[in-house]
Each structure stands twice: as C-alpha cells, then as structure tokens.
C-alpha atoms as a PDB file:
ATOM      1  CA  UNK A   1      -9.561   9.372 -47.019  1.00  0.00           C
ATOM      2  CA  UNK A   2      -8.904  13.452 -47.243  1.00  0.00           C
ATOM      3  CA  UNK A   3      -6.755  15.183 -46.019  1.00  0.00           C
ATOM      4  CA  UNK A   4     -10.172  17.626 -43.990  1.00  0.00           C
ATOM      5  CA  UNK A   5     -11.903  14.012 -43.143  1.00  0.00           C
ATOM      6  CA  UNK A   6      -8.948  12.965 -41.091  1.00  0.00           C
ATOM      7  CA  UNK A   7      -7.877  16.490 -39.683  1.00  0.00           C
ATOM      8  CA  UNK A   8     -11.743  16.522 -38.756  1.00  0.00           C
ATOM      9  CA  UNK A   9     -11.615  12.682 -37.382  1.00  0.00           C
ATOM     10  CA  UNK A  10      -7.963  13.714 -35.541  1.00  0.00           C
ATOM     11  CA  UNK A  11      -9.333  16.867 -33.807  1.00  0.00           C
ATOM     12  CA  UNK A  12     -12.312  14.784 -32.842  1.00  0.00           C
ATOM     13  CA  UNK A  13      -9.867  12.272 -31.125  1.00  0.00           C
ATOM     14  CA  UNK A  14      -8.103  14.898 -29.497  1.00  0.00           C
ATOM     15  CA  UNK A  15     -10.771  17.144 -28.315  1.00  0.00           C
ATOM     16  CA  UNK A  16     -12.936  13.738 -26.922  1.00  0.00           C
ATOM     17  CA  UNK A  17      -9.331  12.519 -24.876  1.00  0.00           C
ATOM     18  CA  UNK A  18      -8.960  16.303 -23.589  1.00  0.00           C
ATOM     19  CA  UNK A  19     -12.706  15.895 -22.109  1.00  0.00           C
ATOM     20  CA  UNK A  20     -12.197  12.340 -20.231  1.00  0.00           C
ATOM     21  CA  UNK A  21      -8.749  14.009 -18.990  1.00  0.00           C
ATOM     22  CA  UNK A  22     -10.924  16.529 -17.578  1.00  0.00           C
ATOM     23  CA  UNK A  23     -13.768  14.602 -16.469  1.00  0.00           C
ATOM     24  CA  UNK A  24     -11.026  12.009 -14.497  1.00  0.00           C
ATOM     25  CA  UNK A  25      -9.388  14.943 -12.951  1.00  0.00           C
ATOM     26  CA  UNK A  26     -13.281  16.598 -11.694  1.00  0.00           C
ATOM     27  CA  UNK A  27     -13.777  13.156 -10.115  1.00  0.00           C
ATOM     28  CA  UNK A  28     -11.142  14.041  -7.647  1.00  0.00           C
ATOM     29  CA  UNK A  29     -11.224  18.062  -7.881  1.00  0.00           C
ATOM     30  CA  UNK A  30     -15.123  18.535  -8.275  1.00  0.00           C
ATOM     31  CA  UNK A  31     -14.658  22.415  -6.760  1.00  0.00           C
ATOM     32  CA  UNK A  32     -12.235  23.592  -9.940  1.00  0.00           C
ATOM     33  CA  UNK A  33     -14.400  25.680 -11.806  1.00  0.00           C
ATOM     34  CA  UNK A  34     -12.304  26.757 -14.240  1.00  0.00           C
ATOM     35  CA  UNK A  35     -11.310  22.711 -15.180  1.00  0.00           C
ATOM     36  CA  UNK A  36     -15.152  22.929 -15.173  1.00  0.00           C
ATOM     37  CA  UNK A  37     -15.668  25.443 -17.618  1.00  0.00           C
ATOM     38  CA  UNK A  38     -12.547  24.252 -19.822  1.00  0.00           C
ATOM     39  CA  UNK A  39     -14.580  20.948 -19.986  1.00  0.00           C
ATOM     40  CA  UNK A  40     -17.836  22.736 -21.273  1.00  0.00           C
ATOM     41  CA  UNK A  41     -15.941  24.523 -24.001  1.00  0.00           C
ATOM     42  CA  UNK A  42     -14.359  21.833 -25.245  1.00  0.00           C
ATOM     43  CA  UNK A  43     -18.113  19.749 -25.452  1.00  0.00           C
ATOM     44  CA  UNK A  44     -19.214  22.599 -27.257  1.00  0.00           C
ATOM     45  CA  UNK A  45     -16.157  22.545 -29.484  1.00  0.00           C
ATOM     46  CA  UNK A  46     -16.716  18.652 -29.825  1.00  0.00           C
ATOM     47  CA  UNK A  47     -20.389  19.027 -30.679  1.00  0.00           C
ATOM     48  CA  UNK A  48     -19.519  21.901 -33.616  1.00  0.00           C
ATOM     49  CA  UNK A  49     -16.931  19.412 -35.286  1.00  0.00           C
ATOM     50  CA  UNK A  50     -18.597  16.294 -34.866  1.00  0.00           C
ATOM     51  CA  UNK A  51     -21.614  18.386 -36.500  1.00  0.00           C
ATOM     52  CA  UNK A  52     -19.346  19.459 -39.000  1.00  0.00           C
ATOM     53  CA  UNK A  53     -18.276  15.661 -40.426  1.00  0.00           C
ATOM     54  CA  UNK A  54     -21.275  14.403 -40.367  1.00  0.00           C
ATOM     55  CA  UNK A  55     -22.750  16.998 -42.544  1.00  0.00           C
ATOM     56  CA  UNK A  56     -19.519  16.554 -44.582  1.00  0.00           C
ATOM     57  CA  UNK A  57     -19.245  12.461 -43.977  1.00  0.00           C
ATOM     58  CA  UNK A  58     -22.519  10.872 -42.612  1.00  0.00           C
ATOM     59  CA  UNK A  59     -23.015   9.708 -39.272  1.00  0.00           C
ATOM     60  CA  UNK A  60     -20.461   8.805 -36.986  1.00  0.00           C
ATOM     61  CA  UNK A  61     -22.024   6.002 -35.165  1.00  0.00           C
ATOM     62  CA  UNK A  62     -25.902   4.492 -35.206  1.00  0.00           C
ATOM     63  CA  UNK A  63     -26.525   6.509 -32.215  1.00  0.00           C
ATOM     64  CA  UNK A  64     -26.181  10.201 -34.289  1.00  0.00           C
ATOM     65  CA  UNK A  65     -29.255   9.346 -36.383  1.00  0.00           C
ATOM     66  CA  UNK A  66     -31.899   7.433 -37.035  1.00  0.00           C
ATOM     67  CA  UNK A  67     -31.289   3.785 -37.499  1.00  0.00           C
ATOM     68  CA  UNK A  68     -32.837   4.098 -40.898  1.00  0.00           C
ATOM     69  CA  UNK A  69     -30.192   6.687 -41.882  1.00  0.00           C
ATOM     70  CA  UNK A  70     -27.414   4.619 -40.642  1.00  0.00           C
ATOM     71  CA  UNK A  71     -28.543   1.675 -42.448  1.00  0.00           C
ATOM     72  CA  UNK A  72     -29.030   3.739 -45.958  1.00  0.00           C
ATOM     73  CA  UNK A  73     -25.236   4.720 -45.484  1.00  0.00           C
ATOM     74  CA  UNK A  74     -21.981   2.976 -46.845  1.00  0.00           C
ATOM     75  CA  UNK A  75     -20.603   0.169 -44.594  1.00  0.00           C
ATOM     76  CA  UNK A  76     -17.252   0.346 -43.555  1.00  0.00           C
ATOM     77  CA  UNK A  77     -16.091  -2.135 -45.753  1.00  0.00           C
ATOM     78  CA  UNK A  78     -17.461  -0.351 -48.815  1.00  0.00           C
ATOM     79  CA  UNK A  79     -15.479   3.150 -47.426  1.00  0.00           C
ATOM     80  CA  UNK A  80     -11.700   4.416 -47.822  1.00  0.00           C
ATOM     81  CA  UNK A  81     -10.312   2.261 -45.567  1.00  0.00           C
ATOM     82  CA  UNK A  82      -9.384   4.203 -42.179  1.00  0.00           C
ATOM     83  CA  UNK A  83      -6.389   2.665 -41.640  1.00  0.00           C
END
C-alpha cells in the first residue's frame, strides 16, 4: 500500500472516531452548539477525503457506488494486503 493511501485511510479513521466522539457526547449535551458545529466540519472534512481516495483508490464500500462499479473493482484478496 502507499505511503498517501494509508495517510488517506488513517485520517479517514481518525476524522470518522472524532465524529462518533462527538455525536456520543450531543446525545447527552444536545444544546452545545459549538460541539455541534465542530461535528459538521469534521463531516465535511470526512466527505472531501473520503472523495479524495476513492477518486485515487475506488470505492470504499458497495454502498459509495453502484453495485456494478463495486463488482468491476479488485477484490480484497487480489489488493496490497491492508494489513
């Protein structure tokens, strides 16, 4: 795998566990606006990267796509392994 893929994969990871932090802590402080609008820039942030590797990569999972482009792409067992 490159060394972009997996920076691109990592800040995915980290961006997508920032958001369910946030989205745990609005289930018990729904009136925090500004956890509210931290939460909406980092979906937009999410949205521009995950945008990014799949123009770079391919789809992410079946649900980015059409199933027809999902099913033209490489399997995982024919990939870099992700290990």
């Amino acid at each position: 795998m490159t060394a972009d893929k997996t920076n691109l994969k990592f800040r995915l990871k980290a961006i997508r566990f920032s958001m369910w932090d946030l989205h745990l802590y609005l289930d018990t402080h729904p009136c925090d606006e500004t956890a509210a609008e931290l939460l909406e820039n980092y979906r937009e942030k999410y949205c521009c990267i995950k945008e990014e590797y799949e123009k770079a990569y391919g789809p992410l999972t079946h649900e980015c796509c059409c199933g027809e482009c999902w099913l033209k792409g490489p399997w995982p067992w024919e990939r870099e392994c992700d290990c």
